[in-house]
PDB file of N, CA and C in Angstrom:
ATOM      1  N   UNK A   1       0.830 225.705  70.384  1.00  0.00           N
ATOM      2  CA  UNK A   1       1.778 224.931  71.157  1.00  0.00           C
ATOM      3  C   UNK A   1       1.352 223.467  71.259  1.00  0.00           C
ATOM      4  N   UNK A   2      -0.029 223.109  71.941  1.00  0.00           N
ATOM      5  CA  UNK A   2      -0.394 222.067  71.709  1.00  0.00           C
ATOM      6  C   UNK A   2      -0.342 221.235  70.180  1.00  0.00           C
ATOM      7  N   UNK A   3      -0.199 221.907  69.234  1.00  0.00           N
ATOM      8  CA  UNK A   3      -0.296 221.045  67.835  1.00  0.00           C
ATOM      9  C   UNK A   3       0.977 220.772  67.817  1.00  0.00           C
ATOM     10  N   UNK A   4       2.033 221.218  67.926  1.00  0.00           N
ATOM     11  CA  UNK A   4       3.338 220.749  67.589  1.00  0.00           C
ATOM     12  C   UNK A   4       3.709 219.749  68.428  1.00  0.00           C
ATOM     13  N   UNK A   5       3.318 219.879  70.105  1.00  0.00           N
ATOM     14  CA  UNK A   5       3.299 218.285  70.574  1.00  0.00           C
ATOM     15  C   UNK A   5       2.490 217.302  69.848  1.00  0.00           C
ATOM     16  N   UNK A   6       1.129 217.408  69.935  1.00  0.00           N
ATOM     17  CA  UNK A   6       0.699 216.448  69.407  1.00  0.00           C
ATOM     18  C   UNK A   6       0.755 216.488  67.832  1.00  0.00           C
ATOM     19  N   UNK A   7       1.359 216.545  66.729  1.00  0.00           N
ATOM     20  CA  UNK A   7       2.022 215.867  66.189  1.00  0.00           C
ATOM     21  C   UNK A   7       2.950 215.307  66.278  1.00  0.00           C
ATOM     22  N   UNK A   8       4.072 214.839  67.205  1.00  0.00           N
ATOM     23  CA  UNK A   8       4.993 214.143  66.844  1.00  0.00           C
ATOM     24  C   UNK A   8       4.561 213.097  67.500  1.00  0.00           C
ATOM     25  N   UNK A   9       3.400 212.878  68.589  1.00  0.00           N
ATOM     26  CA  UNK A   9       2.787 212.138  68.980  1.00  0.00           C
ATOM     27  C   UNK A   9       2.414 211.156  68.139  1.00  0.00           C
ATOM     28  N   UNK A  10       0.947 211.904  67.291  1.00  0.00           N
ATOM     29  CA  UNK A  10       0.780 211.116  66.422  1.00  0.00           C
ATOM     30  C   UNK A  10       1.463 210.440  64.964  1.00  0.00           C
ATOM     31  N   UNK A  11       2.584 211.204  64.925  1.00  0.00           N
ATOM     32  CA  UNK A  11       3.581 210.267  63.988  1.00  0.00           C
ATOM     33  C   UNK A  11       4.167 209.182  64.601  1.00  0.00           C
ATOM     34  N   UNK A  12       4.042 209.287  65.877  1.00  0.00           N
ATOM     35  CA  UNK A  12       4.805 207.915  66.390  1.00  0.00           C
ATOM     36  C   UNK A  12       3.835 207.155  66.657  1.00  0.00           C
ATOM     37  N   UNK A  13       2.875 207.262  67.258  1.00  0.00           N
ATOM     38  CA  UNK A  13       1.481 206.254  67.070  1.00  0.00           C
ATOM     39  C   UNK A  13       1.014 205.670  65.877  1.00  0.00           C
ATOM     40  N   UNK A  14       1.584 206.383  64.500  1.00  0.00           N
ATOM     41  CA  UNK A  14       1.192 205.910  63.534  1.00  0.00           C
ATOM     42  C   UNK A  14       2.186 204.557  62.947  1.00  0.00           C
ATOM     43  N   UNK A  15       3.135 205.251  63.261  1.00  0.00           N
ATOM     44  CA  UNK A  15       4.386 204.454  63.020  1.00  0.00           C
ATOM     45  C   UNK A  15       4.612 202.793  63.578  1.00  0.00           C
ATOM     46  N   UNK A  16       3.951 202.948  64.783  1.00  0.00           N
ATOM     47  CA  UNK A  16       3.919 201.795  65.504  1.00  0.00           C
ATOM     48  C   UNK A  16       2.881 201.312  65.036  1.00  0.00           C
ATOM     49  N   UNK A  17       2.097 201.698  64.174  1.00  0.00           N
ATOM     50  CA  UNK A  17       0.979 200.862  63.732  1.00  0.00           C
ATOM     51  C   UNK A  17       1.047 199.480  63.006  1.00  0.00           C
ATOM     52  N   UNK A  18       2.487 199.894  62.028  1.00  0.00           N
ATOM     53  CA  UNK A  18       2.703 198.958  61.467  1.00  0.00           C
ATOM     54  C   UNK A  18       4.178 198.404  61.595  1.00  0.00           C
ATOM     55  N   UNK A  19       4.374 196.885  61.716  1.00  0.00           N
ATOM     56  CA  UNK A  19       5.737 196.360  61.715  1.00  0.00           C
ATOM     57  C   UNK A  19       6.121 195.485  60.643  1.00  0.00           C
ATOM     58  N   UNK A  20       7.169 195.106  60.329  1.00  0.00           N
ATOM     59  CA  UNK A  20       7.642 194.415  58.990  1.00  0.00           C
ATOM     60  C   UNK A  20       6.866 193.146  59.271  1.00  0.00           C
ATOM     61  N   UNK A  21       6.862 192.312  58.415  1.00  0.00           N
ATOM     62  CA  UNK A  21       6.506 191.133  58.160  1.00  0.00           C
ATOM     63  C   UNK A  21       7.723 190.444  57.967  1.00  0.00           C
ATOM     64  N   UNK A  22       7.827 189.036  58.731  1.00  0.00           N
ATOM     65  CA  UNK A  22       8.789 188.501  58.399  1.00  0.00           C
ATOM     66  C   UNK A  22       9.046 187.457  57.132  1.00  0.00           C
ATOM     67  N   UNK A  23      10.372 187.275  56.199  1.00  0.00           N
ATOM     68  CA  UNK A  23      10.611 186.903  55.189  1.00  0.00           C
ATOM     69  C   UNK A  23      11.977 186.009  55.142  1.00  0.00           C
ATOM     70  N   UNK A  24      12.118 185.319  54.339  1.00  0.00           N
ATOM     71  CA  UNK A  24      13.547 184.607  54.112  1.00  0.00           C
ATOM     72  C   UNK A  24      14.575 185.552  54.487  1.00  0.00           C
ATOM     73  N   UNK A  25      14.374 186.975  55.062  1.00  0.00           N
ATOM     74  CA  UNK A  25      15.835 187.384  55.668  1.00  0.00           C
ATOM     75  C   UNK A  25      15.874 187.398  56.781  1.00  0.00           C
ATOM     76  N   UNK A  26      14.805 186.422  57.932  1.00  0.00           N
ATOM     77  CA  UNK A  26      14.649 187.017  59.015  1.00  0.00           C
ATOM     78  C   UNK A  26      15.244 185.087  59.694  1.00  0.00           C
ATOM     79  N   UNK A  27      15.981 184.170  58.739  1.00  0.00           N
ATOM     80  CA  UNK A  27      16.164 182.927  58.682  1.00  0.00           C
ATOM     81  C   UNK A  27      17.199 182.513  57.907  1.00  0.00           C
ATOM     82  N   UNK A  28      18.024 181.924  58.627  1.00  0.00           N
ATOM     83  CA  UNK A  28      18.835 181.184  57.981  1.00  0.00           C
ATOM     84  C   UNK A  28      18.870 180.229  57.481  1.00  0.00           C
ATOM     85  N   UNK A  29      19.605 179.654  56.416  1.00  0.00           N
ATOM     86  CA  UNK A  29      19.200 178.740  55.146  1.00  0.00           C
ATOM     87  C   UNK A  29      20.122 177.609  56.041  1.00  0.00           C
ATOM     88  N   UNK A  30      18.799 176.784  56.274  1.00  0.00           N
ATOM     89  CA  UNK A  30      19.186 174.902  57.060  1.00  0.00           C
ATOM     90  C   UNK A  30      19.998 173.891  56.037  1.00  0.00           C
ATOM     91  N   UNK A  31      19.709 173.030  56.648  1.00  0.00           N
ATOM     92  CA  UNK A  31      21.180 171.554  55.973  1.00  0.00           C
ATOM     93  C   UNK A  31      19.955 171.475  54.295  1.00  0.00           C
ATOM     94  N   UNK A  32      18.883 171.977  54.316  1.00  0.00           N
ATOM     95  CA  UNK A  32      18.562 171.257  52.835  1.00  0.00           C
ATOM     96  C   UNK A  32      19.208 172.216  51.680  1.00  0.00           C
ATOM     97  N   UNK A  33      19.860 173.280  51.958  1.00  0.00           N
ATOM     98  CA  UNK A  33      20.280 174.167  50.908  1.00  0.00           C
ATOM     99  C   UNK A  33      19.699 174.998  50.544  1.00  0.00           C
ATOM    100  N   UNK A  34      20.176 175.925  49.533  1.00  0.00           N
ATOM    101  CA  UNK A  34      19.333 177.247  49.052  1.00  0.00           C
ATOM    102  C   UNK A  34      17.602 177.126  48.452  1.00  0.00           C
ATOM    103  N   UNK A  35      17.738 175.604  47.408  1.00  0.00           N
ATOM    104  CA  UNK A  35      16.591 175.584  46.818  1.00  0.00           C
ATOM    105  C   UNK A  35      15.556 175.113  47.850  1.00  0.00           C
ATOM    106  N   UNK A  36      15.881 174.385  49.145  1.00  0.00           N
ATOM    107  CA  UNK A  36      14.725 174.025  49.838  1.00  0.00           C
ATOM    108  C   UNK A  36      14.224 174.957  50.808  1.00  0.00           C
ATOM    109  N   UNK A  37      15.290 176.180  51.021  1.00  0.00           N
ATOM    110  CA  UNK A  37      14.816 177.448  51.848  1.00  0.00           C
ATOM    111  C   UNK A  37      13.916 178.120  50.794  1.00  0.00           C
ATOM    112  N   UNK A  38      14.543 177.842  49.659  1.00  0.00           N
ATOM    113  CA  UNK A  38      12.992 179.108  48.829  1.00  0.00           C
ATOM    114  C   UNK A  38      11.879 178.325  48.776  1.00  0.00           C
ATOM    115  N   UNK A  39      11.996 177.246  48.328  1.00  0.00           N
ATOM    116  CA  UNK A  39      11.016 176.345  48.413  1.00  0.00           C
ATOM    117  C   UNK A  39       9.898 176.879  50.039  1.00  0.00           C
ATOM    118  N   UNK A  40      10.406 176.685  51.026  1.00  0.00           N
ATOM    119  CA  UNK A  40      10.245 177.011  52.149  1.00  0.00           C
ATOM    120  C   UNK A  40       9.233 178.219  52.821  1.00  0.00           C
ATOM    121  N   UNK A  41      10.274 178.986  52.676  1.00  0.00           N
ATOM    122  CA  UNK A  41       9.971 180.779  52.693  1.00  0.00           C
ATOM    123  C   UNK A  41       8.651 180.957  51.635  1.00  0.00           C
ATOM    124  N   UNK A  42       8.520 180.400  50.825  1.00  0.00           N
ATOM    125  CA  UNK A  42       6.945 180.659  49.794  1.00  0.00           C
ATOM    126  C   UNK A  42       5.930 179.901  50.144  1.00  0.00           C
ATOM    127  N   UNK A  43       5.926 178.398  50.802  1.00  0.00           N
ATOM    128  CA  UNK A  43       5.344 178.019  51.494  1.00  0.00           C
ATOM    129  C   UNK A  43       4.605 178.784  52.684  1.00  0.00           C
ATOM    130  N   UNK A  44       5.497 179.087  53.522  1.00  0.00           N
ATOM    131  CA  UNK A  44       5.099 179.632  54.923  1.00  0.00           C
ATOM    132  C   UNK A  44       4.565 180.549  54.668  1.00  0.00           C
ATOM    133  N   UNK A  45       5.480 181.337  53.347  1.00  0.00           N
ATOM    134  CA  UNK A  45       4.378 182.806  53.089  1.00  0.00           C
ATOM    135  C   UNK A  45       2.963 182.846  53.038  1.00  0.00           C
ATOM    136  N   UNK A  46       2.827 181.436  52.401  1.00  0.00           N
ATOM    137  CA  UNK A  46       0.979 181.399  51.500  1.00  0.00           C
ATOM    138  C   UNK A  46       0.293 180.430  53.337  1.00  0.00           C
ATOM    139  N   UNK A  47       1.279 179.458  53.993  1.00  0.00           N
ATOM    140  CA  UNK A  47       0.466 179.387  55.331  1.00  0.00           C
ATOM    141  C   UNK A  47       0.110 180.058  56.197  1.00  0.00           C
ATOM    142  N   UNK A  48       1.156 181.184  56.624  1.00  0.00           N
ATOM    143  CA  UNK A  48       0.735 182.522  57.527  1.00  0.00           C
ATOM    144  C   UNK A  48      -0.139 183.734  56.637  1.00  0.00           C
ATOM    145  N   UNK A  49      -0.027 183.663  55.373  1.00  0.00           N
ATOM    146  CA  UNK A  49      -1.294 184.510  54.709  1.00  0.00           C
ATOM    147  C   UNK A  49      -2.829 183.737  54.729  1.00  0.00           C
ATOM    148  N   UNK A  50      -2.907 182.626  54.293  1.00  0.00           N
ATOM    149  CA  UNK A  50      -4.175 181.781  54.722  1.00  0.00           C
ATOM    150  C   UNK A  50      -4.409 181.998  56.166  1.00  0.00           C
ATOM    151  N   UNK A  51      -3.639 181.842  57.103  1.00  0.00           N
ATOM    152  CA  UNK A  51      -3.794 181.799  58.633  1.00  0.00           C
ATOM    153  C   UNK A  51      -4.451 182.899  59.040  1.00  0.00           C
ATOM    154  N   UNK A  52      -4.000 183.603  58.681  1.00  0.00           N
ATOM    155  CA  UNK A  52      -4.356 185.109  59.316  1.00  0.00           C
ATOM    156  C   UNK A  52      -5.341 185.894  58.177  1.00  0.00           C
ATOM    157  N   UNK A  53      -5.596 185.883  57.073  1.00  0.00           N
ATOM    158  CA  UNK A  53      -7.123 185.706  56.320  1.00  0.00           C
ATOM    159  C   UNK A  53      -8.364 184.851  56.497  1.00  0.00           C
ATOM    160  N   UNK A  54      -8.081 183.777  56.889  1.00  0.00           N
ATOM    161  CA  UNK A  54      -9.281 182.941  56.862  1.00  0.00           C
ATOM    162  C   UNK A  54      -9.495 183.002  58.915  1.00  0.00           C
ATOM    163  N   UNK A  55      -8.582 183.300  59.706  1.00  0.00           N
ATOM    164  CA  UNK A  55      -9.492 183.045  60.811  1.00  0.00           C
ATOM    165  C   UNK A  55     -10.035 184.324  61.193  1.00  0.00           C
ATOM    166  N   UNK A  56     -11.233 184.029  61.984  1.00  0.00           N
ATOM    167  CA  UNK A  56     -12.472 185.149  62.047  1.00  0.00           C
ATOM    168  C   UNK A  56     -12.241 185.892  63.523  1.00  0.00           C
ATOM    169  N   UNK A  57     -11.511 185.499  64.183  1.00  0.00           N
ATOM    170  CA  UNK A  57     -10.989 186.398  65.344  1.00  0.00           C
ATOM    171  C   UNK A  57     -10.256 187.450  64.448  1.00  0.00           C
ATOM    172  N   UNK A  58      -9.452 187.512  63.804  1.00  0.00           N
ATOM    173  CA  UNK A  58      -8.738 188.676  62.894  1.00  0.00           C
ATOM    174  C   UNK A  58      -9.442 189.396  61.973  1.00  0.00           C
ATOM    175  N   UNK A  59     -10.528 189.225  62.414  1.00  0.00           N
ATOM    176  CA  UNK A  59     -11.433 190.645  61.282  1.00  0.00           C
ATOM    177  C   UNK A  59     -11.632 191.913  61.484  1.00  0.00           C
ATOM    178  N   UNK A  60     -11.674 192.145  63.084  1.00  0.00           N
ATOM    179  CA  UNK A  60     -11.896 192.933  63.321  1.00  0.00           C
ATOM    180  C   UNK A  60     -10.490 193.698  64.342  1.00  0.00           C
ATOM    181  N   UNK A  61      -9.616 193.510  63.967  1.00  0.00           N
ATOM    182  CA  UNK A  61      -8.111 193.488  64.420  1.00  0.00           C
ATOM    183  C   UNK A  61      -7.425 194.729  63.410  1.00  0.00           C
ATOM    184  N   UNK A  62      -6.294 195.221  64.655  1.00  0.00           N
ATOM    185  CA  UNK A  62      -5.203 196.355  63.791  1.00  0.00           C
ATOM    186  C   UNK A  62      -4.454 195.609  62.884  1.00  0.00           C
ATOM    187  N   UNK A  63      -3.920 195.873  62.066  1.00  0.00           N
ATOM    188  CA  UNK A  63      -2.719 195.451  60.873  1.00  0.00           C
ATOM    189  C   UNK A  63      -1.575 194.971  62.003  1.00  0.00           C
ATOM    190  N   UNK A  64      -1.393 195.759  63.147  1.00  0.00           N
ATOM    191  CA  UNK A  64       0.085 195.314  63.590  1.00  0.00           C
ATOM    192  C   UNK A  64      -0.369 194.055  64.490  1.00  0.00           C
ATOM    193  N   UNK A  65      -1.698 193.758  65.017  1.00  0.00           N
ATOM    194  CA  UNK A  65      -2.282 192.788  65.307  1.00  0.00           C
ATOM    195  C   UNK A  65      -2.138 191.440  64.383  1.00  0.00           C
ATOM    196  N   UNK A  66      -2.336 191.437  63.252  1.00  0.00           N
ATOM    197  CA  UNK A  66      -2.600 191.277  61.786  1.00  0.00           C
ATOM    198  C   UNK A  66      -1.056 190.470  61.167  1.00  0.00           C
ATOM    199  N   UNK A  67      -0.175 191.371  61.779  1.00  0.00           N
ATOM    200  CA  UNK A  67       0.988 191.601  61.025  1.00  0.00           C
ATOM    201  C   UNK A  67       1.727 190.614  62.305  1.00  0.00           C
ATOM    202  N   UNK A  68       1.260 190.716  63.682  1.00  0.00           N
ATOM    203  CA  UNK A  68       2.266 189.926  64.464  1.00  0.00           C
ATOM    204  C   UNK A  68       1.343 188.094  64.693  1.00  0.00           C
ATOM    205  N   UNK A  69       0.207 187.977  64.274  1.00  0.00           N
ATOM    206  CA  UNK A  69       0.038 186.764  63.605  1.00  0.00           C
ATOM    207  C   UNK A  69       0.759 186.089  62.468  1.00  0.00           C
ATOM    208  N   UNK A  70       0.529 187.015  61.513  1.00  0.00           N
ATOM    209  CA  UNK A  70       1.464 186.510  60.251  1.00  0.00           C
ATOM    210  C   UNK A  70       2.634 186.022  60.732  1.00  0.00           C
ATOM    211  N   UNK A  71       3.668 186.980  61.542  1.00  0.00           N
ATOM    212  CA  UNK A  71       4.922 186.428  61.762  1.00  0.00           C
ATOM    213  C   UNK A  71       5.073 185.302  63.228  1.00  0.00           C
ATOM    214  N   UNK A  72       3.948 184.975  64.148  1.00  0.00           N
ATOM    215  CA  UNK A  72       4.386 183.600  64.566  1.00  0.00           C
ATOM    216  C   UNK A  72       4.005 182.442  63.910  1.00  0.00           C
ATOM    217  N   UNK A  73       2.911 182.767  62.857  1.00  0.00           N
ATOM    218  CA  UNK A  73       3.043 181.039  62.002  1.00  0.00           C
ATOM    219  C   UNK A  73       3.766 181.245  60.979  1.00  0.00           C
ATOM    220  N   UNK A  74       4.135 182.412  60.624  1.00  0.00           N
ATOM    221  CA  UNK A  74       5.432 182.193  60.069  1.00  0.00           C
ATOM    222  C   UNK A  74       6.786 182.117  60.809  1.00  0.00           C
ATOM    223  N   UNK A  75       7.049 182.129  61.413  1.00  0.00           N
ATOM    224  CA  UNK A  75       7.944 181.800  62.199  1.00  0.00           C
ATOM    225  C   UNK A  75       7.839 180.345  62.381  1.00  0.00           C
ATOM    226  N   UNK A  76       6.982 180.285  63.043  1.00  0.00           N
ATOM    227  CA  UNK A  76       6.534 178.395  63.504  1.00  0.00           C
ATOM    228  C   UNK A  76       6.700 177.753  62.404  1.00  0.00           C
ATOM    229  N   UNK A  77       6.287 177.793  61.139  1.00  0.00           N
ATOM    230  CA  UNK A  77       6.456 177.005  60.477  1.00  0.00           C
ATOM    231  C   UNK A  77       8.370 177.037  59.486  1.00  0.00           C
ATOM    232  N   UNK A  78       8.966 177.745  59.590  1.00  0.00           N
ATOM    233  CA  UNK A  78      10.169 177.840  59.002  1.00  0.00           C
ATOM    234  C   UNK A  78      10.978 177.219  60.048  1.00  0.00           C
ATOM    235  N   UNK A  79      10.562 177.275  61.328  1.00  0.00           N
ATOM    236  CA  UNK A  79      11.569 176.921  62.158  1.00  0.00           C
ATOM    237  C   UNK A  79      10.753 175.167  62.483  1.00  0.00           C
ATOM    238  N   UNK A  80       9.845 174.644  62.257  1.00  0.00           N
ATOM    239  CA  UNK A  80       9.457 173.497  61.778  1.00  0.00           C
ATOM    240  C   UNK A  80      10.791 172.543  60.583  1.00  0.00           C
ATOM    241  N   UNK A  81      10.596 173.705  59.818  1.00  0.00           N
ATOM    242  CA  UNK A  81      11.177 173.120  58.438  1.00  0.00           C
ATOM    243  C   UNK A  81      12.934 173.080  58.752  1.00  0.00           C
ATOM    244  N   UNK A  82      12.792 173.192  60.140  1.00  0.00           N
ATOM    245  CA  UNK A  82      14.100 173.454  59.832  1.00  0.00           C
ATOM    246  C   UNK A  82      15.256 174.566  59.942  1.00  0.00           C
ATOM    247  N   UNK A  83      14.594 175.702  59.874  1.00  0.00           N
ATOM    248  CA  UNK A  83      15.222 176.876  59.646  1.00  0.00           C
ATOM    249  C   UNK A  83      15.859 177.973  60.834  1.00  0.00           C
ATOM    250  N   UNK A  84      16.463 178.089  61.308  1.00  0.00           N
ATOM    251  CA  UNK A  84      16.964 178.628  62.544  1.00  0.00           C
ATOM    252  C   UNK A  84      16.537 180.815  62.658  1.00  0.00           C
ATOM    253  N   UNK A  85      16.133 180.818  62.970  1.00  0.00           N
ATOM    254  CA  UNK A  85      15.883 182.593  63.571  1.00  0.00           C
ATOM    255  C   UNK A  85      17.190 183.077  63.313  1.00  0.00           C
ATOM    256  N   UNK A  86      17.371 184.017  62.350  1.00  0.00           N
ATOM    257  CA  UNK A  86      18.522 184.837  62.376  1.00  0.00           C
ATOM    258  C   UNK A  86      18.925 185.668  63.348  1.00  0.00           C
ATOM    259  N   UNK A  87      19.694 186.382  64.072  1.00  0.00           N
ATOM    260  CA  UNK A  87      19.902 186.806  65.187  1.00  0.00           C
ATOM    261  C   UNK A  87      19.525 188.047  64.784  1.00  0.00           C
ATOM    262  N   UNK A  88      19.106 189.088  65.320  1.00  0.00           N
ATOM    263  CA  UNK A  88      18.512 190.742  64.745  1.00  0.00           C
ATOM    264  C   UNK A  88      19.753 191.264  64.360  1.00  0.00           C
ATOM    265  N   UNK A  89      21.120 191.405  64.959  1.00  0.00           N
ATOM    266  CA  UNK A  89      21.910 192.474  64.419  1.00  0.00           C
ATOM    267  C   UNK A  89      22.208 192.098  63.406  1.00  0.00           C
ATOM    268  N   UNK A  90      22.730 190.956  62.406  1.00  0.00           N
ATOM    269  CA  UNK A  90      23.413 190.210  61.513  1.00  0.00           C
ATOM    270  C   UNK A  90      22.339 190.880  60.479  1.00  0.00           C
ATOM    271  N   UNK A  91      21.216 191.485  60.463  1.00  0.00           N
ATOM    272  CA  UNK A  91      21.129 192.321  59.235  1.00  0.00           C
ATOM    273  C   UNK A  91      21.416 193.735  58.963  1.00  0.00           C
ATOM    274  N   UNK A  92      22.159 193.920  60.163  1.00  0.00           N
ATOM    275  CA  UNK A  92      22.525 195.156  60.025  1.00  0.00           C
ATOM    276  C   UNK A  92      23.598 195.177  59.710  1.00  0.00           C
ATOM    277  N   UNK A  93      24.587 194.272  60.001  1.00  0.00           N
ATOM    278  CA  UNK A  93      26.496 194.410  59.972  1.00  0.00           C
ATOM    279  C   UNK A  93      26.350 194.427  58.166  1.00  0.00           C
ATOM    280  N   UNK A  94      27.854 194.811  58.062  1.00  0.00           N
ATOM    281  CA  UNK A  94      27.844 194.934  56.473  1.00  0.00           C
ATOM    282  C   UNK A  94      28.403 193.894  55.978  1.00  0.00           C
ATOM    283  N   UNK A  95      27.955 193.325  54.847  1.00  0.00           N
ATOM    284  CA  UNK A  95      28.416 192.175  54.099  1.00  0.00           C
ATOM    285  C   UNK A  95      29.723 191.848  53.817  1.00  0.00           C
ATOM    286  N   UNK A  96      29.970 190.824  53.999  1.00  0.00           N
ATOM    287  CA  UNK A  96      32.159 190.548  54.055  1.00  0.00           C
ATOM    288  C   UNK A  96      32.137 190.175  52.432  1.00  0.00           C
TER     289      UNK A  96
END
């Protein structure tokens, strides 16, 4: 009895371990146009991957620890450049 609770336990503990990383779909494309959002989005990618590799408080850190660094300097820096936060549902509705 006890194993069948605690598995669904630990599938959900596991689950929460990890969260998406954010990417050019999590942003809308600003006044410079398509080529300066990609331009952009690959930038921030390689600044929030340097960021969160090279500092030494994150060594000894969970992935979702890991993973919610990555996404405020990535965040910070797209919305620097310009780029506005997509609203969460608008990736869910279906494409017109």
């Amino acid at each position: 009895m006890r194993a069948l609770i605690l598995l669904p336990v630990c599938l959900a503990l596991w689950g929460c371990q990890s969260i998406t990383r954010y990417s050019g779909d999590n942003f809308e494309v600003g006044a410079g146009g398509i080529q300066a959002f990609d331009d952009d989005n690959k930038a921030c990618g390689i600044v929030a991957d340097e960021a969160v590799s090279y500092d030494v408080r994150m060594a000894g850190s969970t992935s979702y620890e890991r993973n919610r660094a990555y996404n405020r300097v990535y965040a910070r820096c797209m919305t620097a450049r310009g780029h506005r936060p997509r609203p969460y549902y608008v990736n869910f509705l279906p494409a017109r």
